[in-house]
C-alpha atoms as a PDB file:
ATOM      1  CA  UNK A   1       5.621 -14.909 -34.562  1.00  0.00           C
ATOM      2  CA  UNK A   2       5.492 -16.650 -31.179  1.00  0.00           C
ATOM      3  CA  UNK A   3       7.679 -13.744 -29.590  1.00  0.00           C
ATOM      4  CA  UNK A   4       5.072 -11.194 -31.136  1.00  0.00           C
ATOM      5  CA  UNK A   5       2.782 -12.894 -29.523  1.00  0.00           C
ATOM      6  CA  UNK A   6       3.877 -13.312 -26.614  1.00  0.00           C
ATOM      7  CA  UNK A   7       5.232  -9.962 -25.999  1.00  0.00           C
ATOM      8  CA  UNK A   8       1.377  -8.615 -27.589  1.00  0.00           C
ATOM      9  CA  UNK A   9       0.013 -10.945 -24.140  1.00  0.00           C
ATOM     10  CA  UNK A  10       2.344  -9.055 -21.608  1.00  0.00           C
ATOM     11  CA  UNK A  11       1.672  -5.629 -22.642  1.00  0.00           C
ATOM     12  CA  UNK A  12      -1.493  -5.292 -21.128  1.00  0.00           C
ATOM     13  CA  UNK A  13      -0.342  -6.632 -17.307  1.00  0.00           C
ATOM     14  CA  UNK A  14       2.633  -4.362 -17.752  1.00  0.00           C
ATOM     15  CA  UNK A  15       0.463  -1.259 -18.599  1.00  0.00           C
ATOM     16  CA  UNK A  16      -1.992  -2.243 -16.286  1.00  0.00           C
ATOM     17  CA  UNK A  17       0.901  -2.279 -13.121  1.00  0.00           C
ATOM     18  CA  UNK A  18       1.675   1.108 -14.706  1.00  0.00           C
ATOM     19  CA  UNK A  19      -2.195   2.946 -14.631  1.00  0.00           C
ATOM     20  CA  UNK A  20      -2.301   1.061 -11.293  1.00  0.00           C
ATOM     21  CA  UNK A  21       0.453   3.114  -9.555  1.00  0.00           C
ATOM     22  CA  UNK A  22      -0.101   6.377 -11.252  1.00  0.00           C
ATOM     23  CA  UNK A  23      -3.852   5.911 -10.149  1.00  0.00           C
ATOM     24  CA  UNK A  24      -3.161   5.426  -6.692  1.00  0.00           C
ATOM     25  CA  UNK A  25      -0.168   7.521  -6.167  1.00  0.00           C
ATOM     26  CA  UNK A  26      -2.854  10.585  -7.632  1.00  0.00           C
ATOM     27  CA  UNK A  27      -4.769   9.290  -4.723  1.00  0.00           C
ATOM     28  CA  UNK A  28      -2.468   9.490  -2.016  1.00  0.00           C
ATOM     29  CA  UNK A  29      -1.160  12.802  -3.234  1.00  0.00           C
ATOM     30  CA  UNK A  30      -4.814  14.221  -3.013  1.00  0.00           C
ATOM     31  CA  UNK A  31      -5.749  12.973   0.130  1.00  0.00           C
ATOM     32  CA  UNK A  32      -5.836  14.817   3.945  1.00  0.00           C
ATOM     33  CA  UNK A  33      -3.888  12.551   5.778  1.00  0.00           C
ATOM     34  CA  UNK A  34      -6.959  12.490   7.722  1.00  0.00           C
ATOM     35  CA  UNK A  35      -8.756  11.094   5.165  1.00  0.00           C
ATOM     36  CA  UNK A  36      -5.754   8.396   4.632  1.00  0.00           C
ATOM     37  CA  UNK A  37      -5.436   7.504   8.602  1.00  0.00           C
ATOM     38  CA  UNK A  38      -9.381   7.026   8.412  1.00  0.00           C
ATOM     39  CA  UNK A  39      -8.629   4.743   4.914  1.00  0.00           C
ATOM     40  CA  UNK A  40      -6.432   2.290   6.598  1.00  0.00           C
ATOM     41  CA  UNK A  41      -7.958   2.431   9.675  1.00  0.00           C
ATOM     42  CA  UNK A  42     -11.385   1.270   8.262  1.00  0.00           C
ATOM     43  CA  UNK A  43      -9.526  -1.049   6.380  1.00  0.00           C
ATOM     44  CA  UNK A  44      -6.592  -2.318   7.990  1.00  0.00           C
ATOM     45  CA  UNK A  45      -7.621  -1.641  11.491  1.00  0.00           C
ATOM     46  CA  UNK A  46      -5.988   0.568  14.517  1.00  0.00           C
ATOM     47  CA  UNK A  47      -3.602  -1.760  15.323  1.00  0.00           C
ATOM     48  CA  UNK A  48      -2.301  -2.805  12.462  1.00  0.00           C
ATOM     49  CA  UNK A  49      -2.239   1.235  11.292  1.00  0.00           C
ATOM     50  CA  UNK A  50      -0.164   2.132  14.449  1.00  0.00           C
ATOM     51  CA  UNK A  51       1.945  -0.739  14.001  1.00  0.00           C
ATOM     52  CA  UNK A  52       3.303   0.902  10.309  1.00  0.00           C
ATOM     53  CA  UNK A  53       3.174   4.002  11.589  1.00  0.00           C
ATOM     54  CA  UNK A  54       5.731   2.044  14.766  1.00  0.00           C
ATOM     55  CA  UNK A  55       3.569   4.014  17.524  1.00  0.00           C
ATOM     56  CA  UNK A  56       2.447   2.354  20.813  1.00  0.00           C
ATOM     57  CA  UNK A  57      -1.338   3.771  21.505  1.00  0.00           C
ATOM     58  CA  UNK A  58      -3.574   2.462  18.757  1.00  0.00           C
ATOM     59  CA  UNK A  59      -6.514   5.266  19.537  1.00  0.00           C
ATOM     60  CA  UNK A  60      -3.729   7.703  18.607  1.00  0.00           C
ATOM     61  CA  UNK A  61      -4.740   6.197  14.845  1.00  0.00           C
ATOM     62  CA  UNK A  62      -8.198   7.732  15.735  1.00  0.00           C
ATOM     63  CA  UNK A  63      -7.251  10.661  16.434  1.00  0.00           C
ATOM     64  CA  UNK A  64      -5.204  11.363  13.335  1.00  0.00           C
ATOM     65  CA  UNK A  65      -8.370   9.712  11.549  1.00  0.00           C
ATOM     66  CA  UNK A  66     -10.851  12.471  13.120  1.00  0.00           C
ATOM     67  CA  UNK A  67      -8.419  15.453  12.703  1.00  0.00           C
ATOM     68  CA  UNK A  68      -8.145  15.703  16.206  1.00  0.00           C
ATOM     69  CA  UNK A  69      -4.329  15.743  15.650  1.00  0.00           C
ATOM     70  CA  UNK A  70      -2.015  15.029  13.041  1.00  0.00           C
ATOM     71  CA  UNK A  71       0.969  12.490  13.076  1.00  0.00           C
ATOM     72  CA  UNK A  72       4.716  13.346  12.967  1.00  0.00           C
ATOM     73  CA  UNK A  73       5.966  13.367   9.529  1.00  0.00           C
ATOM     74  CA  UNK A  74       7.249  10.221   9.236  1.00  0.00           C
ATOM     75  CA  UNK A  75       4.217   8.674  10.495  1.00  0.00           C
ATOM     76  CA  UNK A  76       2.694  10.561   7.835  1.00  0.00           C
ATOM     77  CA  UNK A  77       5.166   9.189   5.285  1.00  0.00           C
ATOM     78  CA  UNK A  78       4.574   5.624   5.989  1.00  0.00           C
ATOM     79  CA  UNK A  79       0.880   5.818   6.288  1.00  0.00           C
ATOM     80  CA  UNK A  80       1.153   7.708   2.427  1.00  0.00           C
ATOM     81  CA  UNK A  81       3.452   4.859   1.625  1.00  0.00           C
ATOM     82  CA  UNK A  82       0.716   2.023   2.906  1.00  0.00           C
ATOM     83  CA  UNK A  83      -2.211   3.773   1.184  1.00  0.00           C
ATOM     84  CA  UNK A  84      -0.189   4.317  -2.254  1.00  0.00           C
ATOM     85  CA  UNK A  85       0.340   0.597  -2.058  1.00  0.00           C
ATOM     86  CA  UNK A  86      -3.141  -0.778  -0.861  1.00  0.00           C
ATOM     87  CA  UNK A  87      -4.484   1.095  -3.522  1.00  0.00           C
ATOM     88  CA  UNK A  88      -2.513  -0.269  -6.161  1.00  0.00           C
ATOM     89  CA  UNK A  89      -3.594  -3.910  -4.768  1.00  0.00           C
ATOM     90  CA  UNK A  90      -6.880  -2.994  -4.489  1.00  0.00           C
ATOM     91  CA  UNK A  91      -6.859  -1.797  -8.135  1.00  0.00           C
ATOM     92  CA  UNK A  92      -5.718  -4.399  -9.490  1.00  0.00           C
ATOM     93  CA  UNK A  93      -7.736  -7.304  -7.356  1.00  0.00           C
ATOM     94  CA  UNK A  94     -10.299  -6.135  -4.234  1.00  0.00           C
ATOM     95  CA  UNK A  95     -10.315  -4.617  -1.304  1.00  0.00           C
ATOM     96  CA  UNK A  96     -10.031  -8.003   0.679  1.00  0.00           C
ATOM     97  CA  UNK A  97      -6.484  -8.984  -1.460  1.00  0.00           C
ATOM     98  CA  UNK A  98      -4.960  -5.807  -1.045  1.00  0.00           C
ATOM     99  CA  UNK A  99      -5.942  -6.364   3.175  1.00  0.00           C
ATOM    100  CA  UNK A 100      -4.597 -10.052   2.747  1.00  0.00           C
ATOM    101  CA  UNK A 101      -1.509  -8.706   0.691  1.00  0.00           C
ATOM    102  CA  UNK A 102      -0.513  -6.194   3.230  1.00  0.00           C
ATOM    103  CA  UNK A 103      -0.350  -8.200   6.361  1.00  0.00           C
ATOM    104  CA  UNK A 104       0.448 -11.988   4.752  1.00  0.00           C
ATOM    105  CA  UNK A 105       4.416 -12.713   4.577  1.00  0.00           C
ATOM    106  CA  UNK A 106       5.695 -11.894   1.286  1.00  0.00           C
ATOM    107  CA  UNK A 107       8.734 -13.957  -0.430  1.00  0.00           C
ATOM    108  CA  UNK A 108       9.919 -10.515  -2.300  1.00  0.00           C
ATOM    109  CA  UNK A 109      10.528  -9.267   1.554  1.00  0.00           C
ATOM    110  CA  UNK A 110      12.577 -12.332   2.586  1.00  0.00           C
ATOM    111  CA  UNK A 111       8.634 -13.487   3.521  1.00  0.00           C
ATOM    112  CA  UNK A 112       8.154 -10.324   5.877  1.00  0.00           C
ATOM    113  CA  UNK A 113       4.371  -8.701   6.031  1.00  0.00           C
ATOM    114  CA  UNK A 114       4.778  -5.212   3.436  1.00  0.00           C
ATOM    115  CA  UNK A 115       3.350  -3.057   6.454  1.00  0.00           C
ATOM    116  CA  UNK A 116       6.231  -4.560   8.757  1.00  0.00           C
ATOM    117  CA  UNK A 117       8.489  -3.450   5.789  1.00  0.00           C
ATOM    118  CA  UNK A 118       6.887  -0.158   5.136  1.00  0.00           C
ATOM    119  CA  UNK A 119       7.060   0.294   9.046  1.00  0.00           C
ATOM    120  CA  UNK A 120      11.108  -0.382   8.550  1.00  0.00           C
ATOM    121  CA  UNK A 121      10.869   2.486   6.170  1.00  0.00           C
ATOM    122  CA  UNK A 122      11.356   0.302   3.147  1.00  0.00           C
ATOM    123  CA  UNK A 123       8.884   2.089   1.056  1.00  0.00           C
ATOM    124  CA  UNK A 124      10.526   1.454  -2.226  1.00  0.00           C
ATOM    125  CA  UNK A 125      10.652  -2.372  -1.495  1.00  0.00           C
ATOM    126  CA  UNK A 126       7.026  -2.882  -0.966  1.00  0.00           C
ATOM    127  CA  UNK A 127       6.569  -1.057  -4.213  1.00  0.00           C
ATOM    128  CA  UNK A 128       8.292  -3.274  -6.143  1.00  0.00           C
ATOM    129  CA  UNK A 129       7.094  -6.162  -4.670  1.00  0.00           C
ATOM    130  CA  UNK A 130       3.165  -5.071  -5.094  1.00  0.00           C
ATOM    131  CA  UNK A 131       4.010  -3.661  -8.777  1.00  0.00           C
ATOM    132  CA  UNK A 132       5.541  -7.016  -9.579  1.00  0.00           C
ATOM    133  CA  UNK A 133       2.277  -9.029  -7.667  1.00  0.00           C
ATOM    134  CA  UNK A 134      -0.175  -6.636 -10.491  1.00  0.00           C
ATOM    135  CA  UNK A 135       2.278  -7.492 -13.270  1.00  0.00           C
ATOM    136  CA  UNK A 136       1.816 -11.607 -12.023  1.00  0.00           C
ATOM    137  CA  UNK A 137       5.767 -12.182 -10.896  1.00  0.00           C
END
């Protein structure tokens, strides 16, 4: 009976990891990148944006935010990648965690910051890591 139980308690963190990342991956999807440069600008700042995004001028975070230009593509991946994952945070706890999360070191990432990994490309790593900070691990 304790197993029942037990297994009864972690359904609901495992589901909830699982609503979590469909949620915000539908968000991402539907979103200009305009819209998500102007996201994680408000939210993360310009230089912390152009830093996963590994470009040099910080107003060039602006820009992309305004619609003034648009970013490379794989600028655009990793800034889809950093929004997919601060709204899966941010879901799950508040906007101020999901901030915290993304730029404190993480021991999942051999205690690198997530946008430093992201920034590396490692989109699939960060994933993890935030689905298993939801699920409690």
């Amino acid at each position: 009976m304790a197993t029942t139980a037990a297994t009864t308690a972690n359904t609901p963190a495992v589901a909830k990891s699982a609503v979590s990342a469909e949620r915000a991956h539908a968000t991402t999807v539907r979103m200009s990148i305009a819209d998500i440069a102007r996201f994680l600008q408000d939210n993360l700042g310009q230089r912390l944006t152009a830093r996963i995004t590994n470009i040099n001028d910080p107003r060039q975070v602006g820009k992309w935010a305004s619609g003034d230009s648009a970013p490379r593509q794989e600028a655009e991946d990793r800034l889809r990648a950093a929004l997919q994952v601060f709204q899966l945070i941010q879901d799950a706890e508040s906007l101020y965690t999901a901030r915290a999360w993304m730029i404190g070191m993480n021991p999942q990432l051999e205690d690198e910051a997530p946008l430093t990994v992201i920034a590396e490309g490692r989109f699939r790593d960060v994933m993890v890591a935030a689905r298993a900070y939801v699920d409690g691990g």
